[in-house]
C-alpha atoms as a PDB file:
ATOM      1  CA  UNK A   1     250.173 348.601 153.359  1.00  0.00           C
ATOM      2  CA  UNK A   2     246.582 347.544 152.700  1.00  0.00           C
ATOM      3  CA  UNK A   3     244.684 347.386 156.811  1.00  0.00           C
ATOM      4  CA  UNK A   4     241.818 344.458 156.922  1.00  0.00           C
ATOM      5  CA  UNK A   5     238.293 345.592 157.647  1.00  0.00           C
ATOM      6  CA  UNK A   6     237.709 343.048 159.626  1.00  0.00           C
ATOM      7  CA  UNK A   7     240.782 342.022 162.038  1.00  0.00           C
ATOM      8  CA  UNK A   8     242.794 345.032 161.418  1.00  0.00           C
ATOM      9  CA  UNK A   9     245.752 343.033 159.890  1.00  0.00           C
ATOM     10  CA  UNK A  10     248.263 344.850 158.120  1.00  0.00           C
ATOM     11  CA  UNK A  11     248.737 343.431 154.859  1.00  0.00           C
ATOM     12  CA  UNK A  12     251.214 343.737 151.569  1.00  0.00           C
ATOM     13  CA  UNK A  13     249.597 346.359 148.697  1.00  0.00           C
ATOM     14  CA  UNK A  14     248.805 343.680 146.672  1.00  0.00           C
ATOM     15  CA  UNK A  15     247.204 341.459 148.259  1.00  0.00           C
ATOM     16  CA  UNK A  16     244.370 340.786 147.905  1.00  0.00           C
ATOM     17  CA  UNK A  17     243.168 338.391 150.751  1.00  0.00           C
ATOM     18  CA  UNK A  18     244.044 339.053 154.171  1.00  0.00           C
ATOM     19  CA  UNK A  19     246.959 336.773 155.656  1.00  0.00           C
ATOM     20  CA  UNK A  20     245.308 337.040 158.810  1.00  0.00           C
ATOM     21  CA  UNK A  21     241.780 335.678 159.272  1.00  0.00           C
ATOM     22  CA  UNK A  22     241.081 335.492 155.143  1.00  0.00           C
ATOM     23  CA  UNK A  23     238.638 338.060 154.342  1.00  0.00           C
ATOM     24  CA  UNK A  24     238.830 339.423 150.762  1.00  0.00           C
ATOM     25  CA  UNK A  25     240.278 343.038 150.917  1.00  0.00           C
ATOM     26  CA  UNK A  26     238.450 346.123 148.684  1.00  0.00           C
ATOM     27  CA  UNK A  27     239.742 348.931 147.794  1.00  0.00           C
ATOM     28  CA  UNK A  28     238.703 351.071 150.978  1.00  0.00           C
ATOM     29  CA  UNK A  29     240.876 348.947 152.764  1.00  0.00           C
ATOM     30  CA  UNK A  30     243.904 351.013 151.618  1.00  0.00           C
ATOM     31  CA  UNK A  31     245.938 352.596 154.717  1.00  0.00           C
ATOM     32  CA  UNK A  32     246.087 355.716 152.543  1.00  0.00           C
ATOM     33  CA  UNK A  33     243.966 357.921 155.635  1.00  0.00           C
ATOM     34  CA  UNK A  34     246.143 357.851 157.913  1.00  0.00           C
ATOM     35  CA  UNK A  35     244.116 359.224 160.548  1.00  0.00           C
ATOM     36  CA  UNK A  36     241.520 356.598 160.521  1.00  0.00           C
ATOM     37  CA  UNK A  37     244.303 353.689 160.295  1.00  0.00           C
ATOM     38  CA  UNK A  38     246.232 354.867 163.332  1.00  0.00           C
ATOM     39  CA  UNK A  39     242.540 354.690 165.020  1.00  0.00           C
ATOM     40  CA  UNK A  40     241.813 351.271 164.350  1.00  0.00           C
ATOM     41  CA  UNK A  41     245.088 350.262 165.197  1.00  0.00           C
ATOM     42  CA  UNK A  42     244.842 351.666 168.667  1.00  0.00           C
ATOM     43  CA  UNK A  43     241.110 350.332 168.835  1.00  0.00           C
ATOM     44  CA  UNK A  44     242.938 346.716 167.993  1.00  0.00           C
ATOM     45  CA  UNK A  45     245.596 346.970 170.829  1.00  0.00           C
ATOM     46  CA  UNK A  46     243.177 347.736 173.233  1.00  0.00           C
ATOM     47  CA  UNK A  47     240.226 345.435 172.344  1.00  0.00           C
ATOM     48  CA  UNK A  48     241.922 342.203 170.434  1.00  0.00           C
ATOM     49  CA  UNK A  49     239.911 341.326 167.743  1.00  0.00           C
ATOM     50  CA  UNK A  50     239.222 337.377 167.664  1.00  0.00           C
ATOM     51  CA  UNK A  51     238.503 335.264 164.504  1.00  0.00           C
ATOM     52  CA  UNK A  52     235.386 334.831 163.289  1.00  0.00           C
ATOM     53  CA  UNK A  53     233.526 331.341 164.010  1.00  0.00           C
ATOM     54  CA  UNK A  54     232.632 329.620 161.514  1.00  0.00           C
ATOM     55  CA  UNK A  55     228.875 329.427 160.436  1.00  0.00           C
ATOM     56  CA  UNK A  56     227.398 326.819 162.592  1.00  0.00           C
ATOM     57  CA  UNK A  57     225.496 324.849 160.028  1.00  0.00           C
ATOM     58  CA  UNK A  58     228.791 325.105 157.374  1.00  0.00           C
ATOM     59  CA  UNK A  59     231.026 323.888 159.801  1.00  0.00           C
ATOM     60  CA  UNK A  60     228.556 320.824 160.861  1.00  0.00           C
ATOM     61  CA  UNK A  61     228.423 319.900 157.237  1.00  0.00           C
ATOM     62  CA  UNK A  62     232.170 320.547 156.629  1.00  0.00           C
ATOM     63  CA  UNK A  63     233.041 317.962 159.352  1.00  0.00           C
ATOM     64  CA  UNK A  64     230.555 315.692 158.615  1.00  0.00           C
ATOM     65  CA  UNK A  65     231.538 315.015 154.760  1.00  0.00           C
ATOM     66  CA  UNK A  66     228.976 312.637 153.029  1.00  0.00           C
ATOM     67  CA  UNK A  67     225.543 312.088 153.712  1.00  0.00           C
ATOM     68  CA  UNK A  68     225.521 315.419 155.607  1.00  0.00           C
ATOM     69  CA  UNK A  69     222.283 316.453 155.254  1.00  0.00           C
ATOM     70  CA  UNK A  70     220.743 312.947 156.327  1.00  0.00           C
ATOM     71  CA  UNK A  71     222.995 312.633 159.352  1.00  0.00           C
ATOM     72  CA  UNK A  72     222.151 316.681 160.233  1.00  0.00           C
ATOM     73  CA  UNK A  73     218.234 315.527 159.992  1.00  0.00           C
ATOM     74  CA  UNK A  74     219.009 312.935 162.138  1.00  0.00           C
ATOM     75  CA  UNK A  75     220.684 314.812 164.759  1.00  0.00           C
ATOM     76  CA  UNK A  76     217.855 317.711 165.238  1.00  0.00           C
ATOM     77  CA  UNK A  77     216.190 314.353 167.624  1.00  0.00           C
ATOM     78  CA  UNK A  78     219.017 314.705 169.797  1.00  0.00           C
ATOM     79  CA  UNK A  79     218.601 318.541 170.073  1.00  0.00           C
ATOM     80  CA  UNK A  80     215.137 320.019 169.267  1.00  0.00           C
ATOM     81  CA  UNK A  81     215.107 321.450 172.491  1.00  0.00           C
ATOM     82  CA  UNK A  82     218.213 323.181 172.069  1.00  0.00           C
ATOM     83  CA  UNK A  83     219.718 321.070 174.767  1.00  0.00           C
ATOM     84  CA  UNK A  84     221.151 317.729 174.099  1.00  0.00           C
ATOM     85  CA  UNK A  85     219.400 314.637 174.890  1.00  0.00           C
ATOM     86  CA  UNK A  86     218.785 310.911 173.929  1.00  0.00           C
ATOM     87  CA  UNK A  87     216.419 309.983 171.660  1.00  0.00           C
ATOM     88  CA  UNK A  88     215.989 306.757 169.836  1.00  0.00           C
ATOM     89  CA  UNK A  89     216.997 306.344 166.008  1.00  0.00           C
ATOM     90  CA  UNK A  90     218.683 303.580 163.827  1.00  0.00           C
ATOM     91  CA  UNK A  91     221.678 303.586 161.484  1.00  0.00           C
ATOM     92  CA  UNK A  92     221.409 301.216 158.788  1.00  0.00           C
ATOM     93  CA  UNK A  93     225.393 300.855 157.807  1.00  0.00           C
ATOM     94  CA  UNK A  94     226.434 300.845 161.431  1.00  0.00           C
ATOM     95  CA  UNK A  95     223.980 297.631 162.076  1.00  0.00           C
ATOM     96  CA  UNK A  96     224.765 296.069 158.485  1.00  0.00           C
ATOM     97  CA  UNK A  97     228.330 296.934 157.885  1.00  0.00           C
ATOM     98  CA  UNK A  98     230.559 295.740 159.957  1.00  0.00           C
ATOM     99  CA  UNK A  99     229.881 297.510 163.197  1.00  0.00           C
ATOM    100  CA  UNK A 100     233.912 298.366 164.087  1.00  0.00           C
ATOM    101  CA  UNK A 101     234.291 299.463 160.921  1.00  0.00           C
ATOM    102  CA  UNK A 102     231.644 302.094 160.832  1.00  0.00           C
ATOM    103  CA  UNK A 103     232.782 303.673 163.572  1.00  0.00           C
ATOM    104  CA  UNK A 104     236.437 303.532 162.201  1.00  0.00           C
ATOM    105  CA  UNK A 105     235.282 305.071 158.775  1.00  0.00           C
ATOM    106  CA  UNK A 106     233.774 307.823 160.712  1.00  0.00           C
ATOM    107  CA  UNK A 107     236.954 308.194 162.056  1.00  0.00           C
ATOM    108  CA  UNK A 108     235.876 307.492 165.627  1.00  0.00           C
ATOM    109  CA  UNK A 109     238.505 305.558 166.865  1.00  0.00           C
ATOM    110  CA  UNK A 110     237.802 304.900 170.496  1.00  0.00           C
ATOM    111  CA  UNK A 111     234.392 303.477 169.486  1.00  0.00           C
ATOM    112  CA  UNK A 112     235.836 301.677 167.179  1.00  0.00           C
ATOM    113  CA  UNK A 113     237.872 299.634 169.239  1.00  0.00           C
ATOM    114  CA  UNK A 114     235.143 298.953 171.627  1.00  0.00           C
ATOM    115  CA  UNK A 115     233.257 297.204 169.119  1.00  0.00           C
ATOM    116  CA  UNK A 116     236.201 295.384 167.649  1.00  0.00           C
ATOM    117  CA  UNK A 117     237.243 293.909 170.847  1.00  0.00           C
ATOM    118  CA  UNK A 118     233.897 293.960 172.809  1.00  0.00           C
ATOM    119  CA  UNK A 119     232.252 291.234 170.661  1.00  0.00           C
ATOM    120  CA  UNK A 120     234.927 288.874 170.750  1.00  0.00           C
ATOM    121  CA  UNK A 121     235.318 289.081 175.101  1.00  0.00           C
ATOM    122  CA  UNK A 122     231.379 288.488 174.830  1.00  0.00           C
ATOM    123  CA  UNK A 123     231.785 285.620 172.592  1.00  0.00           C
ATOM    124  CA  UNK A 124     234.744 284.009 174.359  1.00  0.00           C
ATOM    125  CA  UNK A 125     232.974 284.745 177.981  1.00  0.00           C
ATOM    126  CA  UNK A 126     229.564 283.536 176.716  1.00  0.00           C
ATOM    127  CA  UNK A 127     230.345 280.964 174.439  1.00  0.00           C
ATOM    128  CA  UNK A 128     227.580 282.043 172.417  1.00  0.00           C
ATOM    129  CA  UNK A 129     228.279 283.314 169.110  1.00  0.00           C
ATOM    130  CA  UNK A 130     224.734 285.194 168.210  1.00  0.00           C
ATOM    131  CA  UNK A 131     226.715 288.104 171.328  1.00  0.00           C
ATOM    132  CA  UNK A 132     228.096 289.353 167.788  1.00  0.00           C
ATOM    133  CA  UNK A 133     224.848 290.305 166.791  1.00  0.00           C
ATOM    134  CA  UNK A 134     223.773 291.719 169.780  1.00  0.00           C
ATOM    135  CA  UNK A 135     226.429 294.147 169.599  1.00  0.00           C
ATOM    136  CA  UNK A 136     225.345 295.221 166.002  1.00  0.00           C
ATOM    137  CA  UNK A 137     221.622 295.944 166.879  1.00  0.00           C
ATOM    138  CA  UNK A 138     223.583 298.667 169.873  1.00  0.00           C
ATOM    139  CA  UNK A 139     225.779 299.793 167.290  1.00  0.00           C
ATOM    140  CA  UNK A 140     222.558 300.573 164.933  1.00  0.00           C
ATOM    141  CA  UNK A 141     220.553 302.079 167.846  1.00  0.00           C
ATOM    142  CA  UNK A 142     223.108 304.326 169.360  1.00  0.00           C
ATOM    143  CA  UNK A 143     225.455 305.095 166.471  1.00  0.00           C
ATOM    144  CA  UNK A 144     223.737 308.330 165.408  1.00  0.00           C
ATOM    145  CA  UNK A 145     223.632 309.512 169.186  1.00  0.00           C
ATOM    146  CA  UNK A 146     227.237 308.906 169.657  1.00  0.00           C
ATOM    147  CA  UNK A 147     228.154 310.297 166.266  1.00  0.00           C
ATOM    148  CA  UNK A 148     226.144 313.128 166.961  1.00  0.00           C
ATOM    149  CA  UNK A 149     228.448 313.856 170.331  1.00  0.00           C
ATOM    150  CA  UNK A 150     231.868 313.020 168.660  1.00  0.00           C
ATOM    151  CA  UNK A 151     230.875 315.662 165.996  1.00  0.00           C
ATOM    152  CA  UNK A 152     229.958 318.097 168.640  1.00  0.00           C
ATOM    153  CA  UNK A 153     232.733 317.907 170.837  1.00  0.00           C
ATOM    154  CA  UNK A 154     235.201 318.555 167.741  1.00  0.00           C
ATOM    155  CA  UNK A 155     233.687 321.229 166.275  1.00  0.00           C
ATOM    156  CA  UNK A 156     232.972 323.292 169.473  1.00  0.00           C
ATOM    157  CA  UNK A 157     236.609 322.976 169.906  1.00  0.00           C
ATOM    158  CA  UNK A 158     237.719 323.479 166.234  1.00  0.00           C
ATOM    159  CA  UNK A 159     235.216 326.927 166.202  1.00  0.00           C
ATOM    160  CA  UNK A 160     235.903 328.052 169.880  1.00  0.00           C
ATOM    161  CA  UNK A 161     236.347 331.887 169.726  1.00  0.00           C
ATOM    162  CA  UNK A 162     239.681 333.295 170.062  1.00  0.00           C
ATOM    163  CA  UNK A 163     241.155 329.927 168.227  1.00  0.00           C
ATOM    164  CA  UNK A 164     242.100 329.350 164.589  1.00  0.00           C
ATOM    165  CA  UNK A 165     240.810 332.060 162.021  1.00  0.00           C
ATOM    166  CA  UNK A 166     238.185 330.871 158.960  1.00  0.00           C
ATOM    167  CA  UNK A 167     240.706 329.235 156.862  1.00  0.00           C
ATOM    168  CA  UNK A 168     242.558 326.906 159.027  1.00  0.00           C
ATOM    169  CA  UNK A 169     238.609 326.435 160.525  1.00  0.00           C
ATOM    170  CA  UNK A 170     238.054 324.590 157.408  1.00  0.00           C
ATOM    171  CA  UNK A 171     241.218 323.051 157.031  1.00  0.00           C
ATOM    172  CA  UNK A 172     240.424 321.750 160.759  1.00  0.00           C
ATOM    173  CA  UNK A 173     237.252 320.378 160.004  1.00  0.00           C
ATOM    174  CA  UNK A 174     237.688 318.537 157.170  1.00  0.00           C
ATOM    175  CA  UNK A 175     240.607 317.006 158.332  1.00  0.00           C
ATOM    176  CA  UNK A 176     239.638 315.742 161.952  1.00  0.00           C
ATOM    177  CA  UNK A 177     236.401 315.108 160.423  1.00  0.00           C
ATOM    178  CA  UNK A 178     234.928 313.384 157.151  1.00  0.00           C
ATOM    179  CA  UNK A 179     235.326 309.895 156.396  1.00  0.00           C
ATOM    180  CA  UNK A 180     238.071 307.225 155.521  1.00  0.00           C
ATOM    181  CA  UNK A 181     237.008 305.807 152.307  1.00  0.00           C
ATOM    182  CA  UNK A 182     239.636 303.009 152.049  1.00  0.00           C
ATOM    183  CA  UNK A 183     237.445 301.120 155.009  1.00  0.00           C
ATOM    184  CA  UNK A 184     234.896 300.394 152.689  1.00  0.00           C
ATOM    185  CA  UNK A 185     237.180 297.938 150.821  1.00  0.00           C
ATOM    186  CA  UNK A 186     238.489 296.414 154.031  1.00  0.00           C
ATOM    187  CA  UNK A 187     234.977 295.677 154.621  1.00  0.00           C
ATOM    188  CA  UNK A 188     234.385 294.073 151.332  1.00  0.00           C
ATOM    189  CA  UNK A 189     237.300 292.126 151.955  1.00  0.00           C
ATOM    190  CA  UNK A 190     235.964 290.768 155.036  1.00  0.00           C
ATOM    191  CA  UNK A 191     232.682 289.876 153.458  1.00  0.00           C
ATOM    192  CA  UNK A 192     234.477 288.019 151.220  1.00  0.00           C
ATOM    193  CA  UNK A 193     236.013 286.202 153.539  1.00  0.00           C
ATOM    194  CA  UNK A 194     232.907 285.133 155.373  1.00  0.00           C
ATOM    195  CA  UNK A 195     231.485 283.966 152.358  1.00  0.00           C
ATOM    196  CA  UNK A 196     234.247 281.786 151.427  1.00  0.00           C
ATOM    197  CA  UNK A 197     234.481 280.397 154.756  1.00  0.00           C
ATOM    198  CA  UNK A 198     230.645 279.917 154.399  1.00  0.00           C
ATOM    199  CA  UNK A 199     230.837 278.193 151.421  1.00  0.00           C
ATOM    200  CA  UNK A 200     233.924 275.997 152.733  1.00  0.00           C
ATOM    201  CA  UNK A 201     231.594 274.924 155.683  1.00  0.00           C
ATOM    202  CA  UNK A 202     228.457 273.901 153.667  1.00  0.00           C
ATOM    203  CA  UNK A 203     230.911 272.109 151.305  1.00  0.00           C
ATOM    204  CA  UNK A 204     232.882 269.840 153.723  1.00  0.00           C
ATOM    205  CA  UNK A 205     229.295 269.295 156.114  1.00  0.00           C
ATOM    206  CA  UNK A 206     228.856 269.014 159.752  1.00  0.00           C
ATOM    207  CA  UNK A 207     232.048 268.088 161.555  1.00  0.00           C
ATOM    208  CA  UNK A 208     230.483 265.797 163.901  1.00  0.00           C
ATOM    209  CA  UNK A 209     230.751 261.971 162.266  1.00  0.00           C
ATOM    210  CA  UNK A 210     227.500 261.428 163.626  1.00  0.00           C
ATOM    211  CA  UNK A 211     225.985 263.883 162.255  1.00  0.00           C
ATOM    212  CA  UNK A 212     227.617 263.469 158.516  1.00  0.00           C
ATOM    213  CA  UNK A 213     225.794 261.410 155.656  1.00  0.00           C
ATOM    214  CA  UNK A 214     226.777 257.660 155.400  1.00  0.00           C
ATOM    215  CA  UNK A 215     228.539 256.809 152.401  1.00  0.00           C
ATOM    216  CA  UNK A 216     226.890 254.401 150.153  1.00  0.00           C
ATOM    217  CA  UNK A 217     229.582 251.440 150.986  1.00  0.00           C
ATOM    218  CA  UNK A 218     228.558 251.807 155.090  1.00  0.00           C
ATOM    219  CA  UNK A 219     225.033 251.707 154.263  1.00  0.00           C
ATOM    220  CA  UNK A 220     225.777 248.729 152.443  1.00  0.00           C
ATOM    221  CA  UNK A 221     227.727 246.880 155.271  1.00  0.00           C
ATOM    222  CA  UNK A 222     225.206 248.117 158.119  1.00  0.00           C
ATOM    223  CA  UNK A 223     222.650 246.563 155.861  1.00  0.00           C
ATOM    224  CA  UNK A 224     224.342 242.911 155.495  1.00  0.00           C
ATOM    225  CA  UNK A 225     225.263 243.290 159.682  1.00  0.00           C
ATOM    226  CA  UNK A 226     221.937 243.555 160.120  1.00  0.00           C
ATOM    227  CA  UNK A 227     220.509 240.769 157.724  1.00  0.00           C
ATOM    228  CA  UNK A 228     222.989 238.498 159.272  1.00  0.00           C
ATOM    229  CA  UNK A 229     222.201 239.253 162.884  1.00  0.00           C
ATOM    230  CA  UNK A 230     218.521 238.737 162.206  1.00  0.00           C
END
């Protein structure tokens, strides 16, 4: 049996990698001194070894996925002090893409049903539609903050010592993390709808029959009313 360096695992004589927490395994990782292996072992029963956490900045950038290194700059606002706090920044796809979305492609679900269903109770209470936009300039201002504490909260709990070793860590991380990329097409889709219902609108003109152009024939009769009448 080949004993890890690093958690004291026990593992087959040719492996290579430990089954336990990952780490490669050399050749002075042989059980062959028999001495110093029942030593570690009894070292291990007494003082558990835990997994090692995950580097801080890898496992930021291994849950984050794409544009890690823009959202990480971002994020140092929210924690220069070492301490989290609010600070003010803006997030151009959450205020241009469809603000729901955003948060759903960052797989932030709970947000993402806030701002899927809060714009439409604002709209229906209000009766104004511009509430729509409203809610996309707070998704823009505060979308980096609140990213920055749903990426926090998951990774503290993904890395917490004592929990999963390095390898599931990573398997973790990218999987509660990342991005869904088919959201990107369901906003297209939606664009594409607008636009089409856009183009529909300026089409068929204003639905009020005051407010639509006269055809040429009623200009003609309003014009003979009125030459008669005078």
């Amino acid at each position: 049996m080949r004993l890890c360096n690093r958690c004291t695992q026990q593992n087959p004589e040719d492996a290579n990698f430990c089954h336990q927490c990952g780490a490669a395994l050399g050749a002075g990782t042989d059980t062959g001194d028999h001495g110093s292996a029942a030593t570690q072992m009894e070292e291990s029963a007494e003082h558990p070894a835990s997994p090692p956490i995950q580097d801080e900045e890898t496992a930021w950038r291994q849950f984050i996925g794409p544009n890690a290194d823009r959202y990480l700059k971002a994020f140092k606002k929210f924690s220069s002090d070492g301490r989290p706090k609010f600070a003010l920044s803006w997030n151009w796809p959450a205020f241009l893409f469809i603000s729901f979305l955003w948060f759903l492609y960052r797989k932030m679900y709970l947000h993402a049903f806030v701002y899927a269903v809060g714009p439409m109770i604002s709209t229906y209470l209000t009766g104004d539609f511009t509430a729509g936009f409203i809610w996309s300039v707070m998704a823009g201002a505060t979308a980096n903050y609140l990213y920055y504490w749903h990426c926090r909260e998951h990774i503290g709990e993904i890395t917490k010592p004592g929990g999963l070793n390095p390898v599931e860590q990573e398997t973790a991380l990218k999987e509660s993390g990342g991005v869904q990329s088919y959201v990107i097409w369901v906003g297209v889709v939606f664009y594409l709808m607008f636009l089409v219902t856009l183009a529909k609108m300026v089409q068929e003109g204003p639905t009020d029959p005051d407010l639509r152009p006269a055809k040429p024939e009623r200009l003609a009769a309003r014009t003979s009313i009125k030459a008669s009448g005078v």
